[in-house]
C-alpha atoms as a PDB file:
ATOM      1  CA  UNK A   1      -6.462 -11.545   5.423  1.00  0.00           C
ATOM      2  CA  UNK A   2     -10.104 -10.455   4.461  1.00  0.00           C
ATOM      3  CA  UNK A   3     -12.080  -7.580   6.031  1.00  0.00           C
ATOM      4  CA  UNK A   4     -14.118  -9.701   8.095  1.00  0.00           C
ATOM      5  CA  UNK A   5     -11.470 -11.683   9.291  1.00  0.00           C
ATOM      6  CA  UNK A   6      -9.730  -8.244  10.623  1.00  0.00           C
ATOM      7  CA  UNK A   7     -12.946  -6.732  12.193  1.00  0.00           C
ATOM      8  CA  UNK A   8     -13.831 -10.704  13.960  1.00  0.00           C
ATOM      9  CA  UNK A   9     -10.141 -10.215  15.605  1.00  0.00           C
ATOM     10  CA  UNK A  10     -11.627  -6.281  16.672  1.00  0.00           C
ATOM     11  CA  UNK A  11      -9.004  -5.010  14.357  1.00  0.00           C
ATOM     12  CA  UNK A  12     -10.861  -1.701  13.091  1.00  0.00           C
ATOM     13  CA  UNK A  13     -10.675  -1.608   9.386  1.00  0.00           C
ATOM     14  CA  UNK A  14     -12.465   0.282   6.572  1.00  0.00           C
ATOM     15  CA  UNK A  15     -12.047  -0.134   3.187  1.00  0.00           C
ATOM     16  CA  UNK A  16     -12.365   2.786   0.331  1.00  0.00           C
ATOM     17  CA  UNK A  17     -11.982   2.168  -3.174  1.00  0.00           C
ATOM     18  CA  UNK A  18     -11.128   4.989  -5.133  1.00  0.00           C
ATOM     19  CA  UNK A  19      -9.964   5.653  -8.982  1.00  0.00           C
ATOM     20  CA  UNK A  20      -6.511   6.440 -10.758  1.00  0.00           C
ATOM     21  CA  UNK A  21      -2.855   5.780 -10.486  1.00  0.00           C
ATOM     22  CA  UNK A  22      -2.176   4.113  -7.243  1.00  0.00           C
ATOM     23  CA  UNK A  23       0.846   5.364  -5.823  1.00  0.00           C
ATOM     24  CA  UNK A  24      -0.674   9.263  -5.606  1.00  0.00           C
ATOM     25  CA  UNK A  25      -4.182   7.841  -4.740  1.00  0.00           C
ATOM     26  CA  UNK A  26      -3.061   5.829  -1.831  1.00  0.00           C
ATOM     27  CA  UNK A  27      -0.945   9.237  -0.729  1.00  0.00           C
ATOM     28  CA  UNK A  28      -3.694  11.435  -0.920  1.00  0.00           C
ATOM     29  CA  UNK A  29      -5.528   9.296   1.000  1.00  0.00           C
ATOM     30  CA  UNK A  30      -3.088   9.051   3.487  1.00  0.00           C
ATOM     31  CA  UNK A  31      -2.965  12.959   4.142  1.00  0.00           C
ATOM     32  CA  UNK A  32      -6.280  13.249   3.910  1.00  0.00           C
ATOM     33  CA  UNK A  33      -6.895  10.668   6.861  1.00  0.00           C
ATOM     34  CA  UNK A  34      -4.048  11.778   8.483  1.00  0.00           C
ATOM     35  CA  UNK A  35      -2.790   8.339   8.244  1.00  0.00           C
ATOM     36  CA  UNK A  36      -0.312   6.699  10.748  1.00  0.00           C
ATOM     37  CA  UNK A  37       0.776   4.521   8.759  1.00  0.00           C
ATOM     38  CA  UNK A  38       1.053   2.652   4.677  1.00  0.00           C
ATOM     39  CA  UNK A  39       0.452  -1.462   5.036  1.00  0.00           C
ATOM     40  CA  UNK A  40       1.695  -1.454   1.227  1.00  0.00           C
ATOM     41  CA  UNK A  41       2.410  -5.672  -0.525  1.00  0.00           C
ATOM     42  CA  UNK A  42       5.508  -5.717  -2.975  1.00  0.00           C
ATOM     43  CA  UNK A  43       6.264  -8.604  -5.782  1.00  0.00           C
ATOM     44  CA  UNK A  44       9.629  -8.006  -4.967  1.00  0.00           C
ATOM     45  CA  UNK A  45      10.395  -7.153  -8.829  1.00  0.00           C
ATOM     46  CA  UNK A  46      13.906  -6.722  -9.515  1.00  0.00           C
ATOM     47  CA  UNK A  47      16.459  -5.726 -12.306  1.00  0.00           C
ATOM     48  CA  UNK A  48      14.961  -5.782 -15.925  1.00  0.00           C
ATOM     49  CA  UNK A  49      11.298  -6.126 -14.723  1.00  0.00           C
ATOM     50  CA  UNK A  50      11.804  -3.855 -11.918  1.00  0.00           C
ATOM     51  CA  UNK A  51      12.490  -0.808 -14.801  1.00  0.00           C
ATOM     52  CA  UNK A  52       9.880  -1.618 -17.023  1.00  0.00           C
ATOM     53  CA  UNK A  53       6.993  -2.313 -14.574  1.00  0.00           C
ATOM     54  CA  UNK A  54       8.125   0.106 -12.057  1.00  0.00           C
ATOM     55  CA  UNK A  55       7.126  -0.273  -8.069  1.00  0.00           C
ATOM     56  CA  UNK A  56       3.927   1.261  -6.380  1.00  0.00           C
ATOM     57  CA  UNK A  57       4.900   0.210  -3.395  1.00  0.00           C
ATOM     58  CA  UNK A  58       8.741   2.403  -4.256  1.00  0.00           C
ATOM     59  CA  UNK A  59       6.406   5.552  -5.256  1.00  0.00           C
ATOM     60  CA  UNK A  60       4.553   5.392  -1.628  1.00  0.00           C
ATOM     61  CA  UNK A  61       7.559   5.028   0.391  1.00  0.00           C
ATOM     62  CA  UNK A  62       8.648   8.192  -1.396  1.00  0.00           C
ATOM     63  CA  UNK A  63       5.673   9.855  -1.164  1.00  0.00           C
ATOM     64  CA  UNK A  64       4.019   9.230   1.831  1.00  0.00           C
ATOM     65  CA  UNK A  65       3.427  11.648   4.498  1.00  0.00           C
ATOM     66  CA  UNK A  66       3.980   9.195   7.183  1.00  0.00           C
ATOM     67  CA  UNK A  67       5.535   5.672   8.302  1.00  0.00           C
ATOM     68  CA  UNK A  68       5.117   2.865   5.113  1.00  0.00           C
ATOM     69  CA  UNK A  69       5.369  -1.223   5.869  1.00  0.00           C
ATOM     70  CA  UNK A  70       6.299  -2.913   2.563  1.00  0.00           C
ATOM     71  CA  UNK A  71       5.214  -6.681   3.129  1.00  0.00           C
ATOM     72  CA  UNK A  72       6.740  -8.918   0.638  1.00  0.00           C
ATOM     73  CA  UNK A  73       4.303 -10.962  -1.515  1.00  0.00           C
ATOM     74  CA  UNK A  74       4.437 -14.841  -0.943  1.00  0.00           C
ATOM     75  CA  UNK A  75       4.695 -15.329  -4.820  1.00  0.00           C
ATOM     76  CA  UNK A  76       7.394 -13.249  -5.199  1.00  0.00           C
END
């Protein structure tokens, strides 16, 4: 769902785009907000794939100073 489909439904959103490595980026940003809570997508990678490619979403649930929903792509 897009930005301006969130805000039309008065769903306050705000979006921040910042550089480096995702999974420590998106924690830091959490603690620095003081964050309720991680919406975080997965692929839903597994086995082989799952080793070699690793899982963002994995590192934020481990991470994250508060409460992390892990929505499973479509695609995956």
């Amino acid at each position: 769902m897009t930005l301006d489909k969130l805000r039309a439904r008065k769903i306050e959103v705000e979006a921040v785009v910042r550089e480096g490595y995702p999974a420590p980026v998106i924690v830091d940003e959490a603690e620095s907000r003081r964050a309720d809570l991680i919406v975080i997508g997965t692929r839903g990678l597994s086995g082989f794939k799952h080793l070699l490619l690793g899982s963002i979403a994995e590192r934020v649930v481990q991470k994250a100073p508060c409460a992390v929903l892990t929505v499973k792509s479509r695609e995956g």
